[in-house]
Protein backbone atom coordinates (compact mmCIF):
# COMPACT_ATOMS: atom_id res chain seq x y z
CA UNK A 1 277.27 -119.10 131.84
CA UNK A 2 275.22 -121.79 129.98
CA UNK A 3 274.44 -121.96 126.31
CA UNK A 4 270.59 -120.47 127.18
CA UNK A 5 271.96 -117.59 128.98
CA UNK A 6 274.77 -116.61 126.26
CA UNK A 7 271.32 -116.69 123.70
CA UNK A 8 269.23 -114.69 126.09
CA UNK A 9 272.03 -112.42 126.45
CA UNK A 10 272.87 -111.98 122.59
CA UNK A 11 268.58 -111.51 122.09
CA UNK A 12 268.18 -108.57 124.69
CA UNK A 13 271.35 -106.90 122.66
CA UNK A 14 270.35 -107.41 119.69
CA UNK A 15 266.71 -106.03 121.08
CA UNK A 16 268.46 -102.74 121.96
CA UNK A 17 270.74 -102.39 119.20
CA UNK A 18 267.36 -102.52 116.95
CA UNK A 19 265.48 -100.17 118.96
CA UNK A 20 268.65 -97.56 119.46
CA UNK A 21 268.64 -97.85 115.81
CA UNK A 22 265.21 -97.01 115.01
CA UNK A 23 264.99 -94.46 117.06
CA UNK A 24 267.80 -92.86 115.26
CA UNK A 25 266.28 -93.41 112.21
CA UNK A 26 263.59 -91.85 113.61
CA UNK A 27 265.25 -88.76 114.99
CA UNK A 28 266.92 -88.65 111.08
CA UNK A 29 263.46 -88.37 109.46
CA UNK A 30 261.78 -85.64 112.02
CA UNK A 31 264.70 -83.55 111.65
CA UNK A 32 264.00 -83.59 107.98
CA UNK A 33 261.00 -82.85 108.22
CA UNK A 34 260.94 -79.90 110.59
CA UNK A 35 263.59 -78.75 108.26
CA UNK A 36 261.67 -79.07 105.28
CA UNK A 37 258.13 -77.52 106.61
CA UNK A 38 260.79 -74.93 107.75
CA UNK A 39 261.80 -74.04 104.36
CA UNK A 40 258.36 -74.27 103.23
CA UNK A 41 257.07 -71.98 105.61
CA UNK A 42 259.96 -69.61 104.80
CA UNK A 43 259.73 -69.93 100.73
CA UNK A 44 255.72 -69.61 100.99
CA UNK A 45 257.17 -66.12 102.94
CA UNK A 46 259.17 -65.17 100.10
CA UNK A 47 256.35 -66.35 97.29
CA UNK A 48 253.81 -64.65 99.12
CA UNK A 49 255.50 -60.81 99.19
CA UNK A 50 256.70 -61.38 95.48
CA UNK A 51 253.25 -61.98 94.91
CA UNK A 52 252.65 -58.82 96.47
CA UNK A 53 254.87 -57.27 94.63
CA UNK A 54 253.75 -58.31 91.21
CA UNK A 55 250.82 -56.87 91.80
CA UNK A 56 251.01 -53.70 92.87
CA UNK A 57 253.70 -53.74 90.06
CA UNK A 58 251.39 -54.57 87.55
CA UNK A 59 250.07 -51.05 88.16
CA UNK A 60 253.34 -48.70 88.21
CA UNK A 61 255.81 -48.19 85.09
CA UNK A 62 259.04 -49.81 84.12
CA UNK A 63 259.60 -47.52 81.77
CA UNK A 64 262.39 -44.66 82.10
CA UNK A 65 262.04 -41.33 80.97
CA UNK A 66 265.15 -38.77 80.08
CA UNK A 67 264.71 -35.74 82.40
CA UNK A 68 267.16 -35.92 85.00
CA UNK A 69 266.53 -34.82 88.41
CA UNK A 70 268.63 -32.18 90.06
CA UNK A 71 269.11 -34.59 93.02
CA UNK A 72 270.00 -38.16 92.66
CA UNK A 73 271.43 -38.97 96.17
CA UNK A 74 272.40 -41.20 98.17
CA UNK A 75 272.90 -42.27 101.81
CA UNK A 76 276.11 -43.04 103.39
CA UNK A 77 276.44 -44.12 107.23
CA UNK A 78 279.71 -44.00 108.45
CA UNK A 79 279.47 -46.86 111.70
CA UNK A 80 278.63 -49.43 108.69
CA UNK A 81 282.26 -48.97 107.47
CA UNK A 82 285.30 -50.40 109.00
CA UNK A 83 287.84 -47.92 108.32
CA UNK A 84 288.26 -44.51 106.67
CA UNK A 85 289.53 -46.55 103.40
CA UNK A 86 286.96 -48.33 103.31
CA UNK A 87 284.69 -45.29 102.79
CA UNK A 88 287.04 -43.44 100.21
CA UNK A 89 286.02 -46.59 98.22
CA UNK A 90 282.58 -46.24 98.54
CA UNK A 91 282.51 -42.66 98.00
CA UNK A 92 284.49 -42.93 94.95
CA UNK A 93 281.69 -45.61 93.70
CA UNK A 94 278.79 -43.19 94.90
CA UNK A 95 280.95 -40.96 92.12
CA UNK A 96 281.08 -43.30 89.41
CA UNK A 97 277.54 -44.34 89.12
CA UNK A 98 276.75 -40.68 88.87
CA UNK A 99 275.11 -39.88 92.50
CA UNK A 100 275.49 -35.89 92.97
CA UNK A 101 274.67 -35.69 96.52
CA UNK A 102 275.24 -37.58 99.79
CA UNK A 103 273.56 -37.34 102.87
CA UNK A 104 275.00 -38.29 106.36
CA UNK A 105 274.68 -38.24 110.01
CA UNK A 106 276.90 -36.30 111.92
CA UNK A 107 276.56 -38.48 115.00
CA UNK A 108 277.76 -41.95 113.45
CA UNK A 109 281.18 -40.35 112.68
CA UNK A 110 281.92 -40.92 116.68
CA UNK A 111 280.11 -44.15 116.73
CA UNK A 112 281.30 -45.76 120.36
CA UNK A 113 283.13 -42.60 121.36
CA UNK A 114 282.18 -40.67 124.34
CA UNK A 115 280.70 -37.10 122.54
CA UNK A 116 281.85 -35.31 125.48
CA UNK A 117 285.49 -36.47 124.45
CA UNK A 118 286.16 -33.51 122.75
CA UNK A 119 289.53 -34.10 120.98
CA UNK A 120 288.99 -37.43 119.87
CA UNK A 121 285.77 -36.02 118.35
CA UNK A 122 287.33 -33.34 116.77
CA UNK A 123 290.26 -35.95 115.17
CA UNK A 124 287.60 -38.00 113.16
CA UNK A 125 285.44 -35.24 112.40
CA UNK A 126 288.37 -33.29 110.45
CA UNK A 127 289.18 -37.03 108.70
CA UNK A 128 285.92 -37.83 107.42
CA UNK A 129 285.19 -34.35 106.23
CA UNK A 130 288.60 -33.81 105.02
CA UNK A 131 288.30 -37.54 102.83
CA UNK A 132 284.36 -35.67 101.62
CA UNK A 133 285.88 -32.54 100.75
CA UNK A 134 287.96 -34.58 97.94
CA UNK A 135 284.89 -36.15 95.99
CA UNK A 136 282.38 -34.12 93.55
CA UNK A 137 279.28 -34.84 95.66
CA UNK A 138 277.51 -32.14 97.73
CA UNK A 139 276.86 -32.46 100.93
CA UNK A 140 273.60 -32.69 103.16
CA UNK A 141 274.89 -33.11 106.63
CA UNK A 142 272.05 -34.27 109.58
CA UNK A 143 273.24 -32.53 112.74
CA UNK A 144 271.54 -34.63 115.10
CA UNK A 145 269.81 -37.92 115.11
CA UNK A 146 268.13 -40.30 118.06
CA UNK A 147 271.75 -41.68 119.35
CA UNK A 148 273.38 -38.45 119.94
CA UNK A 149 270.27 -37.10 121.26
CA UNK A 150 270.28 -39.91 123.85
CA UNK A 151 274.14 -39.63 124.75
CA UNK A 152 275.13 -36.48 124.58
CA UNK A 153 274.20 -33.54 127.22
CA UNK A 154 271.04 -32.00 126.69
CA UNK A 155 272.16 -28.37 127.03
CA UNK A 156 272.52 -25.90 124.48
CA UNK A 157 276.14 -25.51 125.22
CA UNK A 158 276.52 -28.65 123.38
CA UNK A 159 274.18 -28.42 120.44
CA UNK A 160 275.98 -25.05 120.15
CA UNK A 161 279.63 -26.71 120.23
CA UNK A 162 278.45 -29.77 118.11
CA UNK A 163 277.40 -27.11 115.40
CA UNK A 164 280.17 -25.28 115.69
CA UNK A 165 282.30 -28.55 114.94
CA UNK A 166 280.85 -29.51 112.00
CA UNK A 167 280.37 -26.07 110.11
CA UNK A 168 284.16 -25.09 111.01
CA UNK A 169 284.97 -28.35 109.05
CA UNK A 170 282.29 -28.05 106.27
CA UNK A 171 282.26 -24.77 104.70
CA UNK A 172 279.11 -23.34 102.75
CA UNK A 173 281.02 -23.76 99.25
CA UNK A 174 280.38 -27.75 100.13
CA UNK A 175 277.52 -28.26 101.87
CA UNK A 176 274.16 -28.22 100.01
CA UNK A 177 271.69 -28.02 103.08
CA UNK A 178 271.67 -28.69 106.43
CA UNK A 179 269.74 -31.58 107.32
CA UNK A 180 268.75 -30.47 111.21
CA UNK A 181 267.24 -33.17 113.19
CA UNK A 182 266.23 -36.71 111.83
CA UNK A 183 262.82 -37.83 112.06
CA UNK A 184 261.73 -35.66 115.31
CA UNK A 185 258.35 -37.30 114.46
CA UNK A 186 257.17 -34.58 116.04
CA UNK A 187 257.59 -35.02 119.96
CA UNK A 188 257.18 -32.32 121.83
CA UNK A 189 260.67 -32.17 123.76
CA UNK A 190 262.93 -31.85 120.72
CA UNK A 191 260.85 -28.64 119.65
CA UNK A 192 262.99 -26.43 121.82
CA UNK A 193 266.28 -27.98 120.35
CA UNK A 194 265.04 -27.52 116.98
CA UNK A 195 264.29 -24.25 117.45
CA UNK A 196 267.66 -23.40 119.19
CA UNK A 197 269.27 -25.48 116.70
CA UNK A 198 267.95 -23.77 113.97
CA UNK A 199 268.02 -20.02 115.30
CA UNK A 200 271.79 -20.78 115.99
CA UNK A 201 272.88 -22.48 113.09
CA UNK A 202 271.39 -19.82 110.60
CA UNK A 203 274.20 -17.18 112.44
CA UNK A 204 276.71 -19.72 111.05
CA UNK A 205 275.58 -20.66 107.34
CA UNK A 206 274.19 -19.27 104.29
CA UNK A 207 272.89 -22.93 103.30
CA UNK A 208 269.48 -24.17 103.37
CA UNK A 209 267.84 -25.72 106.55
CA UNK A 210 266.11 -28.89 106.15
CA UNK A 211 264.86 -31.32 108.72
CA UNK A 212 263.97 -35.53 107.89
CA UNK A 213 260.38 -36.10 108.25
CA UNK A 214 259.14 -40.05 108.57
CA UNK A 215 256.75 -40.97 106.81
CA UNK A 216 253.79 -42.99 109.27
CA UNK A 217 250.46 -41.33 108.24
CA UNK A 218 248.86 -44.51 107.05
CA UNK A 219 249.55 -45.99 110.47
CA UNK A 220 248.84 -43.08 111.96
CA UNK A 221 246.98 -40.49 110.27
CA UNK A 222 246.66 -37.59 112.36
CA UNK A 223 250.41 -37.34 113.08
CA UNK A 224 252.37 -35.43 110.71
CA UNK A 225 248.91 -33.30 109.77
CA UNK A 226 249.08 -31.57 113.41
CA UNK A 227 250.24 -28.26 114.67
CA UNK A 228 253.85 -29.43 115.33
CA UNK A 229 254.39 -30.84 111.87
CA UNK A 230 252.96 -27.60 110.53
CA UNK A 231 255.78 -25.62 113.28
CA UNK A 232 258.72 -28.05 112.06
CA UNK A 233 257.89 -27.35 108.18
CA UNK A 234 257.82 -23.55 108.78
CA UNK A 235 261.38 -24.24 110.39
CA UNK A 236 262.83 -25.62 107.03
CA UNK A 237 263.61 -24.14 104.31
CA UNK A 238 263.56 -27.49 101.88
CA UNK A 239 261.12 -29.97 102.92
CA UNK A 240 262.81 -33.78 103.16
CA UNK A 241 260.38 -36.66 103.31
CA UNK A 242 260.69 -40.24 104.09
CA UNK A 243 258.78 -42.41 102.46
CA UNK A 244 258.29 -45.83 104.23
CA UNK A 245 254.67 -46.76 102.68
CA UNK A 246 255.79 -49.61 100.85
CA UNK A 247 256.13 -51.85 103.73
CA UNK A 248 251.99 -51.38 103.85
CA UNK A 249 252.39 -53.97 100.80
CA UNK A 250 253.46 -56.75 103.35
CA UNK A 251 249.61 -56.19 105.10
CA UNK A 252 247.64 -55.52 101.94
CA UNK A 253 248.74 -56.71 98.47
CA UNK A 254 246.00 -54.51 96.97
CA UNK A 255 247.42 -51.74 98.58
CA UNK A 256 248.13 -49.58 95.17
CA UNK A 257 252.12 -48.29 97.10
CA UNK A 258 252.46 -46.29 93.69
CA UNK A 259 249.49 -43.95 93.49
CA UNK A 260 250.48 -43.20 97.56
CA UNK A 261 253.47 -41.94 96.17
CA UNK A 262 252.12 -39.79 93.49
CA UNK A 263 249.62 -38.56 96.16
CA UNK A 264 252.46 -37.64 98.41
CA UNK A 265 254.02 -35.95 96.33
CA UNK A 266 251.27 -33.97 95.14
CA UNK A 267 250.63 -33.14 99.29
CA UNK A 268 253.85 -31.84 99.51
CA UNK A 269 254.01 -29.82 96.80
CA UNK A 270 251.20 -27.97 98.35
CA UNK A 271 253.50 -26.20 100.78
CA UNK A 272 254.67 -23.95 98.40
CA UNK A 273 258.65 -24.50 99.05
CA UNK A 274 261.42 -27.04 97.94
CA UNK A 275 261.01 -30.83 98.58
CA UNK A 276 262.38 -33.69 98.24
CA UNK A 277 262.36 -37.62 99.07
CA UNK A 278 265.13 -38.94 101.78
CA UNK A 279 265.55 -42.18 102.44
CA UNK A 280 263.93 -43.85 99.68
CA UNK A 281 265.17 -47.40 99.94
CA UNK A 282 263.85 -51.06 99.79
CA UNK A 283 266.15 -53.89 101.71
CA UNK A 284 267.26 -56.80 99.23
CA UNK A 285 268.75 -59.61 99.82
CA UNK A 286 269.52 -61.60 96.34
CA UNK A 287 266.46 -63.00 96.91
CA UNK A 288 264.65 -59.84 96.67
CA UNK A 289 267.14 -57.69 93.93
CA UNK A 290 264.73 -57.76 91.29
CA UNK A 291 261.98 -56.47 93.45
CA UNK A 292 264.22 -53.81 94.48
CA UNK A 293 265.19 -52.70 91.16
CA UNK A 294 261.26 -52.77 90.12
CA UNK A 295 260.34 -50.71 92.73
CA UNK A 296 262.61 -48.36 92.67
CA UNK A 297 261.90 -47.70 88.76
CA UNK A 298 258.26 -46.94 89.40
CA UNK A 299 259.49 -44.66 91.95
CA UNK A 300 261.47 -42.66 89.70
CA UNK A 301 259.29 -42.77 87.42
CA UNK A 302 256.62 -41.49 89.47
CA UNK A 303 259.75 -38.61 90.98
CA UNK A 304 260.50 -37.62 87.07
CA UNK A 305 256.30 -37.13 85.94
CA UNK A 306 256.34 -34.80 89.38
CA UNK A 307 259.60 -32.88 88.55
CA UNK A 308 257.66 -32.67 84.86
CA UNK A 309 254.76 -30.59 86.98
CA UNK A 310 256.42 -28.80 89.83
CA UNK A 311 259.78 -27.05 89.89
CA UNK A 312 260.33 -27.21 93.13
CA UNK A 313 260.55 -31.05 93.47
CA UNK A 314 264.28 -31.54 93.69
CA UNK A 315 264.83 -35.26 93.35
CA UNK A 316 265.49 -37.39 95.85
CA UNK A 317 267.93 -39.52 98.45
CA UNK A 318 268.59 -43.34 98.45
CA UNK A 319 269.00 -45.44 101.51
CA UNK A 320 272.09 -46.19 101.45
CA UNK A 321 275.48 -46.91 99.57
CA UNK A 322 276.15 -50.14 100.60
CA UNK A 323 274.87 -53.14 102.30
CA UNK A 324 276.07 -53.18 106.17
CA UNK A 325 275.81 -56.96 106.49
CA UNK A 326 277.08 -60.19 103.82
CA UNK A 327 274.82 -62.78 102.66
CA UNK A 328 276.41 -65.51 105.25
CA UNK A 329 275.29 -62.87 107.96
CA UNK A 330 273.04 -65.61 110.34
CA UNK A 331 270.09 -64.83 111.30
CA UNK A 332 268.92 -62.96 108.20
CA UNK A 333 265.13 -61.97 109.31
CA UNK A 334 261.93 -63.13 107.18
CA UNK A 335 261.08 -60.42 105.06
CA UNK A 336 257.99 -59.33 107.10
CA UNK A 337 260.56 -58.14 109.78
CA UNK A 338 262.94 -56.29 107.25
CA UNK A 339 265.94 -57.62 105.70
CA UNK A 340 267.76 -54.94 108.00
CA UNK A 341 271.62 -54.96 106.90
CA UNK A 342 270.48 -54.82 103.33
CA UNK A 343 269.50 -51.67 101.93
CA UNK A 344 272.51 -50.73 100.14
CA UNK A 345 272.62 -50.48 96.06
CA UNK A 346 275.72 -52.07 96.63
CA UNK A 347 276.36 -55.53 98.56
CA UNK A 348 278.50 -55.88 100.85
CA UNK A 349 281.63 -56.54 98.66
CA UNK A 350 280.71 -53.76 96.86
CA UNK A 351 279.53 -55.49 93.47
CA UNK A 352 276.30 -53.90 91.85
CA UNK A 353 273.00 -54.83 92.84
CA UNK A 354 270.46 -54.77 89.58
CA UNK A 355 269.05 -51.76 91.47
CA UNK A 356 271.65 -49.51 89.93
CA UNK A 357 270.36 -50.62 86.52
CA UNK A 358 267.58 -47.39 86.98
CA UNK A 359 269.42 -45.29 89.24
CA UNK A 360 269.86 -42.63 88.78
């Protein structure tokens, strides 16, 4: 090969070495980029609903008042924890931070297990109530919730056995009410269950009947003010409400989430019979704690000024005990899509949240 051709060669290398290299380079800087208008797009998320937050804030109360409510409760789902251990600790930290009352589904206690399988059932059914028997916290059992409703035989055989189960293992002396169905929302073909349900269950108990109602009447106004709503709160004996309104915040930062509250309230007490609020929650990652802890301190103090006027508001639940994923859990949704995994007052590893700051 002659001295021109060695050149020529070396040139066309050197040619695509250059251009390989700048279009790494390239590559480098789009990446960062994309990552960055990522992250922008995801902290404008987070500024935006603190925003939100500050100002529908800006019209509530921080400020905490000394009548205690006869309820301060609190959620526990047993398919969040890994073992029974595992939920002896969290029950005995539901206990120290002065919660009086849990409320759980029935169902999740043979979460993956065929309900038809009657003795292994039976097994983790006697554990779990035998472990809540032990702890100074009453009881609000929910007999029947959407999974157990879709798995289980529809017959009344079944709802008759499933009752049967659960009161034989949870006498009266600690159970406070029965929570019967959970959020029904009102569809026609669980009527007849409830009814059963309820007719059979009050030849078994002395306790209270209750059944979860979900709160959607902003989205869809006519729902829970129809005949059926009207049926299902004759049913119950203490009316339990779920109040979801918040997330209305996310659409409308003028939306004033505090005077819904008081207004609910207010509706409810118009039935003339116990209530209280289930499920009061807000999802948090440590992002979003403070938030948390600011909302749910208007919301008490909103629960304490109506326990002030009517005797029989009761208090009310918290969803949940404990955060069901960590902070390394990937993909953690935008806020807009709920945090879901991350509703407990608890995280994960069980250290406080600021939440607990207010509560209860």
């Amino acid at each position: 090969m002659s001295t021109n051709d060695v050149r020529v060669c070396q040139a066309v290398s050197r040619f695509w070495l250059s251009l390989m290299l700048l279009v790494l380079i390239f590559s480098v800087v789009l990446s960062y980029y994309y990552i960055q208008s990522f992250m922008m797009r995801e902290e404008d998320s987070t500024t935006n609903l603190k925003t939100t937050f500050e100002k529908a804030l800006s019209k509530g109360y921080l400020t905490k008042d000394e009548r205690q409510l006869k309820i301060h409760g609190i959620e526990s789902d047993f398919k969040h924890w890994e073992s029974l251990e595992r939920y002896r600790t969290g029950l005995e930290l539901a206990n120290n931070l002065g919660f009086n009352y849990i409320r759980f589904i029935t169902s999740r206690v043979i979460h993956q297990v065929d309900p038809t399988d009657f003795p292994t059932v039976n097994s983790r059914v006697q554990n779990y109530t035998t472990l809540l028997k032990t702890f100074d916290l009453k009881l609000i059992p929910v007999l029947f919730d959407w999974d157990l409703w879709e798995t289980a035989p529809r017959d009344n055989d079944f709802y008759r056995m499933w009752i049967d189960l659960w009161v034989d293992n949870l006498p009266d002396s600690y159970v406070y009410s029965w929570d019967l169905f959970n959020e029904p929302a009102g569809m026609p073909e669980l009527y007849e269950l409830i009814v059963f349900a309820n007719e059979y269950l009050r030849t078994r108990t002395q306790r209270p009947v209750t059944i979860g109602f979900h709160d959607v009447t902003r989205a869809n106004p006519d729902k829970y003010y129809t005949e059926a709503f009207n049926n299902l709160v004759n049913l119950s004996d203490i009316i339990s409400y779920h109040f979801y309104s918040y997330k209305l915040l996310i659409e409308d930062p003028e939306f004033d989430v505090y005077n819904e509250f008081a207004e609910k309230l207010q509706w409810l007490g118009s039935f003339n019979k116990y209530y209280l609020i289930g499920e009061l929650g807000f999802s948090a990652t440590k992002d979003f704690e403070q938030i948390q802890k600011y909302y749910m301190a208007n919301l008490l103090h909103k629960m304490k000024d109506e326990a002030s006027k009517n005797d029989n508001f009761l208090g009310y639940i918290i969803w949940e005990l404990r955060d069901d994923k960590d902070e390394s859990w990937e993909p953690i949704p935008p806020i807009e899509k709920e945090l879901r995994g991350f509703w407990g007052v608890l995280r994960y590893d069980f250290s406080q949240k600021p939440v607990v700051e207010v509560l209860p």
